[in-house]
Protein backbone atom coordinates (compact mmCIF):
# COMPACT_ATOMS: atom_id res chain seq x y z
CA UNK A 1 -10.67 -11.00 -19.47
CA UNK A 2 -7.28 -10.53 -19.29
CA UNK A 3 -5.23 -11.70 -22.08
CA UNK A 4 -1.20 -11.65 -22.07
CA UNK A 5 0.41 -9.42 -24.58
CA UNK A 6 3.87 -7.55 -24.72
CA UNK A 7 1.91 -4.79 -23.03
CA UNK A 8 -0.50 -6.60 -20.27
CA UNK A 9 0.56 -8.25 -18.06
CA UNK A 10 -0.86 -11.55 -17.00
CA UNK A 11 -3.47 -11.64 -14.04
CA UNK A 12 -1.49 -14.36 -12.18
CA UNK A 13 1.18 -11.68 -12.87
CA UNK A 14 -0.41 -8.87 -10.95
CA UNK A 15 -1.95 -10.47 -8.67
CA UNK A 16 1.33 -11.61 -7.31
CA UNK A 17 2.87 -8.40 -7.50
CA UNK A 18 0.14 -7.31 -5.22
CA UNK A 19 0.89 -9.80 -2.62
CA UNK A 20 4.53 -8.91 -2.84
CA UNK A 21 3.02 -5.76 -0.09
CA UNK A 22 3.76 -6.78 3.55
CA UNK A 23 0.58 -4.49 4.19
CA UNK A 24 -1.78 -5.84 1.45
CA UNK A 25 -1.29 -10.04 3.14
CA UNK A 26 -1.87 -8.22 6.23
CA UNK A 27 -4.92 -6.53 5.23
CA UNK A 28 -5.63 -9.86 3.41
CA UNK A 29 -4.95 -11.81 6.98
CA UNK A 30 -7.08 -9.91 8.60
CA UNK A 31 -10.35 -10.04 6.50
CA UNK A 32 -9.73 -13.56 6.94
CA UNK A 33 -11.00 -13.37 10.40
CA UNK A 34 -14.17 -11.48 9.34
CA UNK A 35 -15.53 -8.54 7.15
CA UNK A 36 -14.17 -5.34 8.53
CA UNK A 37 -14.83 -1.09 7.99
CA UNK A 38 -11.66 0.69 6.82
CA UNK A 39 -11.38 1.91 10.64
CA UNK A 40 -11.37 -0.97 12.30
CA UNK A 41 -8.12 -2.57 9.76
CA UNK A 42 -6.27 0.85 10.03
CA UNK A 43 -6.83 0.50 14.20
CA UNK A 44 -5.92 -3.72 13.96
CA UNK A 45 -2.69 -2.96 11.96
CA UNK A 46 -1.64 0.29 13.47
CA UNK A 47 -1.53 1.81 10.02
CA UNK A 48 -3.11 5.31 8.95
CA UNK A 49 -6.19 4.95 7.13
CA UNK A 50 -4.71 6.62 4.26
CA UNK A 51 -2.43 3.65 3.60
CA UNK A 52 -4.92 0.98 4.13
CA UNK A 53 -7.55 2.56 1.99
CA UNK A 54 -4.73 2.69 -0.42
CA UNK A 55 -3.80 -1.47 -0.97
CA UNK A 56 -7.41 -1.88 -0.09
CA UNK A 57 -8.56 -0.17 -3.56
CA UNK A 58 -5.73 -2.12 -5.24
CA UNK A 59 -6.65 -5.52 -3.88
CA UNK A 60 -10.36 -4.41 -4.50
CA UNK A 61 -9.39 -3.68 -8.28
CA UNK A 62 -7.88 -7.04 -9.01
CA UNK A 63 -10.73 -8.81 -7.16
CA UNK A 64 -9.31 -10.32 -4.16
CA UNK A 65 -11.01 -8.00 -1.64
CA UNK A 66 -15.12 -6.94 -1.68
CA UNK A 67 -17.13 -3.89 -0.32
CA UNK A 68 -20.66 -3.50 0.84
CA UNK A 69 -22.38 -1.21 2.56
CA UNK A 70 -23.56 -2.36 5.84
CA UNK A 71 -25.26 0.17 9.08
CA UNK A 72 -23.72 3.23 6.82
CA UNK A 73 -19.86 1.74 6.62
CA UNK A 74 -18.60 0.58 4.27
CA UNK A 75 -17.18 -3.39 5.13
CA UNK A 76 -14.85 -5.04 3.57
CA UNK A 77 -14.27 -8.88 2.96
CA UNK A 78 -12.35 -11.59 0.96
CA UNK A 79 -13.51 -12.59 -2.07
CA UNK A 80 -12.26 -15.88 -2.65
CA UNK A 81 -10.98 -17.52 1.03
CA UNK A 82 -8.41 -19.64 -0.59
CA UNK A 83 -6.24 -17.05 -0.79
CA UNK A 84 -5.81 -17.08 2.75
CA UNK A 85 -3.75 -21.09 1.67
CA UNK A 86 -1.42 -19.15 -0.46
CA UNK A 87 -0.78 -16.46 2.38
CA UNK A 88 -0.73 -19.02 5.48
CA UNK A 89 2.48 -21.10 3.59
CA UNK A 90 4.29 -18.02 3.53
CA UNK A 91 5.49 -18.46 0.09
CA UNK A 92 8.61 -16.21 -0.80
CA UNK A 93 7.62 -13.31 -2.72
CA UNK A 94 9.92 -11.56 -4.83
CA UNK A 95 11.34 -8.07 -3.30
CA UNK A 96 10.39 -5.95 -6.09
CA UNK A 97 7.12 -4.11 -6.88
CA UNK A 98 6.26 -2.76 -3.72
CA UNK A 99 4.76 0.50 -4.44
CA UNK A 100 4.18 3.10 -1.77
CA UNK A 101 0.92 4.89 -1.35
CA UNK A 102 0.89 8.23 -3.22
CA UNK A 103 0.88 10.20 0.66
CA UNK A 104 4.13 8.48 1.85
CA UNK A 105 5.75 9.49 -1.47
CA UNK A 106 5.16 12.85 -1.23
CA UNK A 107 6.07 12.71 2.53
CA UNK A 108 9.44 11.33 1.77
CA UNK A 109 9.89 13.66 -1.56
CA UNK A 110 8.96 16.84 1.45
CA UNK A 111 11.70 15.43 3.65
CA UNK A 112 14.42 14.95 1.06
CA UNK A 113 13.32 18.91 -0.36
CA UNK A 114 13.87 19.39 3.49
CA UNK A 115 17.01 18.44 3.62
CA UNK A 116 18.04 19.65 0.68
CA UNK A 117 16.56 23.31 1.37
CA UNK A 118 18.49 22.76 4.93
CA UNK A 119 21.95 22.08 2.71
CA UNK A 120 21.57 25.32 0.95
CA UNK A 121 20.36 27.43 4.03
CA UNK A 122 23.43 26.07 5.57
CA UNK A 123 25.92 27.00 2.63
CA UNK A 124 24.39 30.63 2.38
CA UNK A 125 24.87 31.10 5.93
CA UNK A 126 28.48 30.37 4.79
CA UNK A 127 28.05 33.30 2.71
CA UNK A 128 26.83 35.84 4.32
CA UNK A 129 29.40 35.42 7.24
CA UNK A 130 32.03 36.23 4.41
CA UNK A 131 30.67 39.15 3.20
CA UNK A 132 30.15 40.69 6.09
């Protein structure tokens, strides 16, 4: 049970943050249709597995999404199928909360040491051409 405090936030809360994700009301969306393996979403939404398996753990955790085991995969479905009223209006969701997987931040924290490392190759180039 989830009770509201200055330090937890309320379910209604999180939940929402959750749907704030383009990826997890996709996900969501396409459950609705029926239960699905982590393959078949990644393949339906063009999204690496990685990602999916990602907001599919989250929305898991807070209960909107269930697993079984069916023929050795593991399928997932929606819990509750009136989520799919709150998703169809296309409610506005508030921009904010929309965290990346942990893979696609450390891809974009590798390009920006990229660039950075590319910045001071470039100014030691500078350099060397002086010295010599």
């Amino acid at each position: 049970m989830i009770v509201e405090d200055d330090h937890m936030p309320l379910f209604e809360d999180i939940v929402h943050k959750a749907l704030a994700s383009e990826m997890r009301r996709e996900i969501l969306l396409t459950l609705a249709k029926d239960d699905k393996y982590l393959t078949e979403i990644s393949k339906e939404l063009g999204k690496k597995p990685q990602t999916v398996d990602f907001h599919l753990t989250l929305l898991e955790e807070i209960g909107l999404v269930t697993s079984s085991v069916k023929d050795g995969k593991k399928y997932y479905s929606l819990k509750d199928k009136r989520i799919l009223d709150f998703l169809r209006k296309e409610r506005p969701l508030p921009p904010g909360a929309r965290p990346k997987p942990p893979h696609e931040i450390m891809l974009d924290a590798w390009d920006d040491i990229g660039k950075r490392l590319d910045v001071i190759e470039g100014k030691l180039d500078k350099v060397l051409k002086k010295l010599k």
